[in-house]
C-alpha atoms as a PDB file:
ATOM      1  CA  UNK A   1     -39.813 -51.659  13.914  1.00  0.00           C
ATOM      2  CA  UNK A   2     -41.197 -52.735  10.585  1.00  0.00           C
ATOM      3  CA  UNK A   3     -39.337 -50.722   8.750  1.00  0.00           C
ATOM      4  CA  UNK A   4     -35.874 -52.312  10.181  1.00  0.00           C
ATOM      5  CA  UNK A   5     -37.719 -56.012   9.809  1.00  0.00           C
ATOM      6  CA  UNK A   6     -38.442 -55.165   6.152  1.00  0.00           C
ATOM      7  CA  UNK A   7     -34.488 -54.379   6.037  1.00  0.00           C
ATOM      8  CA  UNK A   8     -33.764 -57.329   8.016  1.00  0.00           C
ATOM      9  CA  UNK A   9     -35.677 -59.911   6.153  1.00  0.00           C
ATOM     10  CA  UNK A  10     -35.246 -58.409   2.390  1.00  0.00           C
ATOM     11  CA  UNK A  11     -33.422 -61.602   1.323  1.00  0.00           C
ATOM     12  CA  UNK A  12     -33.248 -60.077  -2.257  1.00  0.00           C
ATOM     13  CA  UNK A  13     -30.125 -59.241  -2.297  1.00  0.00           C
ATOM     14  CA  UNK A  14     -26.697 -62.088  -2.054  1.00  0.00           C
ATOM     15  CA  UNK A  15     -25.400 -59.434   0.863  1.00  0.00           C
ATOM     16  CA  UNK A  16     -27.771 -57.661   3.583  1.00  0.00           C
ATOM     17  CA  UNK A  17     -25.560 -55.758   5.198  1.00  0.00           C
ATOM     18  CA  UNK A  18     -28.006 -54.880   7.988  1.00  0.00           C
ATOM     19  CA  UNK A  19     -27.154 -58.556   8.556  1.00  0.00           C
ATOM     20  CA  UNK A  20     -23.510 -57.531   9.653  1.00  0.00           C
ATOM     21  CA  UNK A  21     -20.858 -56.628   7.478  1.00  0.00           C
ATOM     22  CA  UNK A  22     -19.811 -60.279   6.290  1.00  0.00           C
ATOM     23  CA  UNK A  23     -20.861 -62.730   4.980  1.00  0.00           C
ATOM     24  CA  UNK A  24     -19.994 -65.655   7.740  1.00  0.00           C
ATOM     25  CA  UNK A  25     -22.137 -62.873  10.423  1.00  0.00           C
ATOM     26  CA  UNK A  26     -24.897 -62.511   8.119  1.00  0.00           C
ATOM     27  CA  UNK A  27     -24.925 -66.457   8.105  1.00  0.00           C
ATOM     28  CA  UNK A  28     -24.276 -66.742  11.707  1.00  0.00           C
ATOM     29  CA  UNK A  29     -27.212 -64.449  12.627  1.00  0.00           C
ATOM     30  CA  UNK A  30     -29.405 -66.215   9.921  1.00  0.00           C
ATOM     31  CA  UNK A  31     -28.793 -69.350  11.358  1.00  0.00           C
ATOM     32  CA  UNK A  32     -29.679 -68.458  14.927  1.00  0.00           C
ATOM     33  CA  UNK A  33     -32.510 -66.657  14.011  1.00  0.00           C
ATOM     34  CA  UNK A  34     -33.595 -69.524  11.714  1.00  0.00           C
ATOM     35  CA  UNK A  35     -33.381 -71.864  14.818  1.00  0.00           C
ATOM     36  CA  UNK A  36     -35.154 -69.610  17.234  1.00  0.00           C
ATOM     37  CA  UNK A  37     -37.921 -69.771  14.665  1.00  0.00           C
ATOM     38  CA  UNK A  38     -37.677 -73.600  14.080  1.00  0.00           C
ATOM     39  CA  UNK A  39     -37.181 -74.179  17.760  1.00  0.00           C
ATOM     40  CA  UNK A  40     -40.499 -72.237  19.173  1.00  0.00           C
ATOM     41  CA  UNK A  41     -42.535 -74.099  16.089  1.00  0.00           C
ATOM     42  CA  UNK A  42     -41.751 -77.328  17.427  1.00  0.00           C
ATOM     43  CA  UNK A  43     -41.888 -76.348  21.585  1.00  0.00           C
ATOM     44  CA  UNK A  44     -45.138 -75.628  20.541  1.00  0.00           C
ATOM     45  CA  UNK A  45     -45.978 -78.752  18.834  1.00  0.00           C
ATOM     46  CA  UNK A  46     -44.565 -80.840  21.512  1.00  0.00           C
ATOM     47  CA  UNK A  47     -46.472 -79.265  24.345  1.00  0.00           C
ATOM     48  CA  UNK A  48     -49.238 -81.204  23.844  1.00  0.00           C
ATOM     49  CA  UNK A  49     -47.033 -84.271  25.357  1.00  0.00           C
ATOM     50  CA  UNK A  50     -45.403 -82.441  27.714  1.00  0.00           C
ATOM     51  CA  UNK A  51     -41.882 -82.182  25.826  1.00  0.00           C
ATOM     52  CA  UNK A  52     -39.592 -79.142  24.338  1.00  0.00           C
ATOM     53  CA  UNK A  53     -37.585 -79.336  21.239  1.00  0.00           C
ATOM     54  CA  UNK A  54     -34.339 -79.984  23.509  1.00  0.00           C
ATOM     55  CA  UNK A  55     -36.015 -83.239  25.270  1.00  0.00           C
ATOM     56  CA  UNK A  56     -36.869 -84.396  21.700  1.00  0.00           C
ATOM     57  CA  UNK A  57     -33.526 -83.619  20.793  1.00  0.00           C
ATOM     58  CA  UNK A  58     -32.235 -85.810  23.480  1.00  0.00           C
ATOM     59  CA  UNK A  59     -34.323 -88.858  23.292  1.00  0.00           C
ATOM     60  CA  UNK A  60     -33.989 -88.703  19.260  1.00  0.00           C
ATOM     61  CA  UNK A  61     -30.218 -89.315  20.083  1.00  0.00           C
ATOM     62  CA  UNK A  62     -30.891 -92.082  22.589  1.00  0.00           C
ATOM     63  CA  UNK A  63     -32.883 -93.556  20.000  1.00  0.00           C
ATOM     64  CA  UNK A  64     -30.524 -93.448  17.164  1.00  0.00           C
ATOM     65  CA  UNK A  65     -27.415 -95.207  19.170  1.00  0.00           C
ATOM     66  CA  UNK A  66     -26.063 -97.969  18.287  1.00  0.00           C
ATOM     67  CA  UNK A  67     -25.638 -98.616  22.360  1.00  0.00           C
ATOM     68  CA  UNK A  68     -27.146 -96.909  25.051  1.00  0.00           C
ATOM     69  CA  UNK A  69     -25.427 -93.256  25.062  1.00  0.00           C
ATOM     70  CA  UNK A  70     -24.123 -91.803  28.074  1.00  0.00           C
ATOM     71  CA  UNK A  71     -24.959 -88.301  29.637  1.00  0.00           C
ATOM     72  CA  UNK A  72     -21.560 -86.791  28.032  1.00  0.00           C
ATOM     73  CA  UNK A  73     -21.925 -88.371  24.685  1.00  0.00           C
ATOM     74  CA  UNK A  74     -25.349 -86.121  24.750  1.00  0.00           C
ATOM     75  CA  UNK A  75     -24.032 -83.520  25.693  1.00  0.00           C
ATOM     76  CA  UNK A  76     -21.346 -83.434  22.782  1.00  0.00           C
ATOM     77  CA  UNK A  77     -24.055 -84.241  20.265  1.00  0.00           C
ATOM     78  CA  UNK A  78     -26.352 -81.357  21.791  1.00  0.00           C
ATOM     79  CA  UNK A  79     -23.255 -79.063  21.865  1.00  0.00           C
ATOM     80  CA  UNK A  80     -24.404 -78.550  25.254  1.00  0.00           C
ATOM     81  CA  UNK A  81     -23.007 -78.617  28.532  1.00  0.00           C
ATOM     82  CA  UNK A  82     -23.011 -81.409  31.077  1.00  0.00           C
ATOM     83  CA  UNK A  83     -25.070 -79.970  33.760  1.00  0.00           C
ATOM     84  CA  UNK A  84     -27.319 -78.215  31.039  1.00  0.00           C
ATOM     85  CA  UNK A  85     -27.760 -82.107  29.726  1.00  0.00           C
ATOM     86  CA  UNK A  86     -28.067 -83.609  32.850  1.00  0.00           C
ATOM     87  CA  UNK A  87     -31.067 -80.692  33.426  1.00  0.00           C
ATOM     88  CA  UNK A  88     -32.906 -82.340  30.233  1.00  0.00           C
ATOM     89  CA  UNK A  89     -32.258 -86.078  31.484  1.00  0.00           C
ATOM     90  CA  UNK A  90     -33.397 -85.577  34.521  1.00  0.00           C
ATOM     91  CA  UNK A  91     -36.987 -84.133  33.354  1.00  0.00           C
ATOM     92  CA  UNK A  92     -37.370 -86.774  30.602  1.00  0.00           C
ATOM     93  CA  UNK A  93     -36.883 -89.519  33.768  1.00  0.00           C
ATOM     94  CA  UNK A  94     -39.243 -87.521  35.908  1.00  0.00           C
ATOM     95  CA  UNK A  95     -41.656 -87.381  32.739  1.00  0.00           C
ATOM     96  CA  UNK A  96     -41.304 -91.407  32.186  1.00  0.00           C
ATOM     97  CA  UNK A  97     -39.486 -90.739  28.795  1.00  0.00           C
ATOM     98  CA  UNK A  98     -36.169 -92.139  29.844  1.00  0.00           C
ATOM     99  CA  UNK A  99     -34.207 -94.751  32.089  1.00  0.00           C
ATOM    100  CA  UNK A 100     -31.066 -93.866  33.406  1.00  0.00           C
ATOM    101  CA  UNK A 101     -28.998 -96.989  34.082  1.00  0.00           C
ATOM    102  CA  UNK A 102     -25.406 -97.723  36.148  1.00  0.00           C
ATOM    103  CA  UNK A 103     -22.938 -98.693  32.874  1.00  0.00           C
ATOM    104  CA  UNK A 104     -22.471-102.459  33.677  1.00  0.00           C
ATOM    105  CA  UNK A 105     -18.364-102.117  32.946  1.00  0.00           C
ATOM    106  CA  UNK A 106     -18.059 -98.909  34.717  1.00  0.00           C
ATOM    107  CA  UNK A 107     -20.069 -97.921  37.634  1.00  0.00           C
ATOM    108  CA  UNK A 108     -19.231 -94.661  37.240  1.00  0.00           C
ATOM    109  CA  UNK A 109     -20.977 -94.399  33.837  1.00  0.00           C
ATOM    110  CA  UNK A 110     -24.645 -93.581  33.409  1.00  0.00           C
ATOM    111  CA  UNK A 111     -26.627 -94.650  30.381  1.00  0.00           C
ATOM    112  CA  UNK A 112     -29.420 -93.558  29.034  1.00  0.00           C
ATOM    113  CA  UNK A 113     -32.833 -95.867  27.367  1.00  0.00           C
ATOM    114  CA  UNK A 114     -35.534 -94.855  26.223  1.00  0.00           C
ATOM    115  CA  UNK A 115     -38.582 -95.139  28.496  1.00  0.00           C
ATOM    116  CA  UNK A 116     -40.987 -97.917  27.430  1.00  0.00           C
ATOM    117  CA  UNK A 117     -43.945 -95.142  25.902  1.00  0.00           C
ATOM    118  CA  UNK A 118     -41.458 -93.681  24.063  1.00  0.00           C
ATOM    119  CA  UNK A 119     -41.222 -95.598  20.927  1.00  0.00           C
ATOM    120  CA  UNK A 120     -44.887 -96.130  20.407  1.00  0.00           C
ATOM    121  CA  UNK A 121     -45.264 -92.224  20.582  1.00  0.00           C
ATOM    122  CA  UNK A 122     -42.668 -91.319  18.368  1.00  0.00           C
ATOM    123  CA  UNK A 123     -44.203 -93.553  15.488  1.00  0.00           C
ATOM    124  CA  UNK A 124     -47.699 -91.802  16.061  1.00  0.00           C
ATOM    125  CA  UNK A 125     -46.446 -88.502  16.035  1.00  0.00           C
ATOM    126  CA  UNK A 126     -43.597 -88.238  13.855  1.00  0.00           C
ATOM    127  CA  UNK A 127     -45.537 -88.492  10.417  1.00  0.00           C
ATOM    128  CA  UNK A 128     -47.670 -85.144  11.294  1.00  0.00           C
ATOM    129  CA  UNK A 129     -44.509 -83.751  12.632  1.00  0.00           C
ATOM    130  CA  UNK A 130     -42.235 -84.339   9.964  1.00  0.00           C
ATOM    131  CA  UNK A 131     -44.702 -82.942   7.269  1.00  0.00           C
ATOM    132  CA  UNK A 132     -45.067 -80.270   9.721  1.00  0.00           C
ATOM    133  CA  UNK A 133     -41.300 -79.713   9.238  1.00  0.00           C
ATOM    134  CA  UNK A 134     -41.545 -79.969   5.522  1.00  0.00           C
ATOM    135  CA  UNK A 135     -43.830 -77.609   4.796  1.00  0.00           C
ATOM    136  CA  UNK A 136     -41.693 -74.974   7.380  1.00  0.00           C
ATOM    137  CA  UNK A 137     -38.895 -75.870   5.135  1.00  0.00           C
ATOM    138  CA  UNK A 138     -40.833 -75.883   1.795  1.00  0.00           C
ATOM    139  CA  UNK A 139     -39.274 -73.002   0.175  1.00  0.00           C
ATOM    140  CA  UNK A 140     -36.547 -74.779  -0.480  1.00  0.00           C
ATOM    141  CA  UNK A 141     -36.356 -77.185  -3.040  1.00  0.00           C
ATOM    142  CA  UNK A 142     -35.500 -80.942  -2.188  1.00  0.00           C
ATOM    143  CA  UNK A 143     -31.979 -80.395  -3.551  1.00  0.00           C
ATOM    144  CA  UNK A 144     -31.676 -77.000  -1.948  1.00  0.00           C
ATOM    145  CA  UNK A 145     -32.648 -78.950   1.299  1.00  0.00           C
ATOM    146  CA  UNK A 146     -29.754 -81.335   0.539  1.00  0.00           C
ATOM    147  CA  UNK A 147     -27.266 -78.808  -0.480  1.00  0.00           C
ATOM    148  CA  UNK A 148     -27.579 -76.924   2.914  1.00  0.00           C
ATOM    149  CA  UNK A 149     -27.375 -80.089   4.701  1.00  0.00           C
ATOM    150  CA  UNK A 150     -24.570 -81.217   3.704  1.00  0.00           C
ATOM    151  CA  UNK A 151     -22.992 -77.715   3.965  1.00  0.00           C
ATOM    152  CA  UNK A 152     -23.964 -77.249   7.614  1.00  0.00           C
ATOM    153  CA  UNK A 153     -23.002 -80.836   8.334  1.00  0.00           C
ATOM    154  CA  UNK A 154     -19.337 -79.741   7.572  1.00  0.00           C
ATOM    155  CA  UNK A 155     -19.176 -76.727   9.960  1.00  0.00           C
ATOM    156  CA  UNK A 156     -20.902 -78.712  12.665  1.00  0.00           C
ATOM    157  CA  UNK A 157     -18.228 -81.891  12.002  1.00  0.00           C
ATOM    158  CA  UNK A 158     -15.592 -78.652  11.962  1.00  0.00           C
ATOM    159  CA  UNK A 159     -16.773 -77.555  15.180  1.00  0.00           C
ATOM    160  CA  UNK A 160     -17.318 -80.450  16.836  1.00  0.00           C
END
């Protein structure tokens, strides 16, 4: 296999075509390589407090909300499914990490808050973390950072 790996990874080139045989497959099979990578680097930093890159996910969202998000509006964010979502809730409630709550308008409607912990943890851990992040991400310049954000924003906002 590490002959096909050196194939694989030999970035040299603009086109790889043991990538696939265009360019939107080569990026599509970067990309989800890339965030296998990215994901297991962070499960494994996270373990120590019992989360996974998905709960973060999740709770980072809750955080971020202008009003308490409900299970669906996760689940579009995640680009995940409902019952996947409701999978990751329902751990982070068991775990303390979140508070699900009957919508006050509309029974029907669940919302999710962050559990009381959650806050405090976050600002203790995300410094390490994000450097953590930085230095994964390190080969690319700051504006090379920015370029591919804003490029991958648009096919997200596309898809989505």
């Amino acid at each position: 296999v590490p002959g096909m790996l050196g194939n694989i990874l030999d970035m040299s080139q603009d086109f790889n075509p043991a990538l696939g045989s265009t360019p939107s497959i080569q990026l599509f099979r970067i990309i989800t390589t890339l965030a296998s990578h990215l994901r297991t680097r962070m499960d494994q930093r996270l373990a120590d407090i019992g989360l996974t890159t998905q709960q973060a996910a999740v709770l980072s969202i809750v955080e971020a909300a202008d009003e308490p998000p409900t299970l669906g509006q996760v689940a579009t964010l995640l680009g995940s499914t409902h019952q996947n979502s409701r999978q990751i809730v329902n751990a982070l409630e068991r775990k303390g990490f979140l508070e699900v709550t009957v919508d006050a308008v509309d029974r029907r409607v669940r919302r999710l808050h962050l559990g009381p912990d959650v806050k405090t943890l976050f600002a203790q851990r995300n410094p390490s973390d994000h450097r953590e992040v930085g230095q994964w991400l390190a080969v690319l310049s700051e504006d090379e950072q920015r370029q591919a954000v804003g490029l991958l924003h648009r096919v997200l906002a596309d898809l989505t």
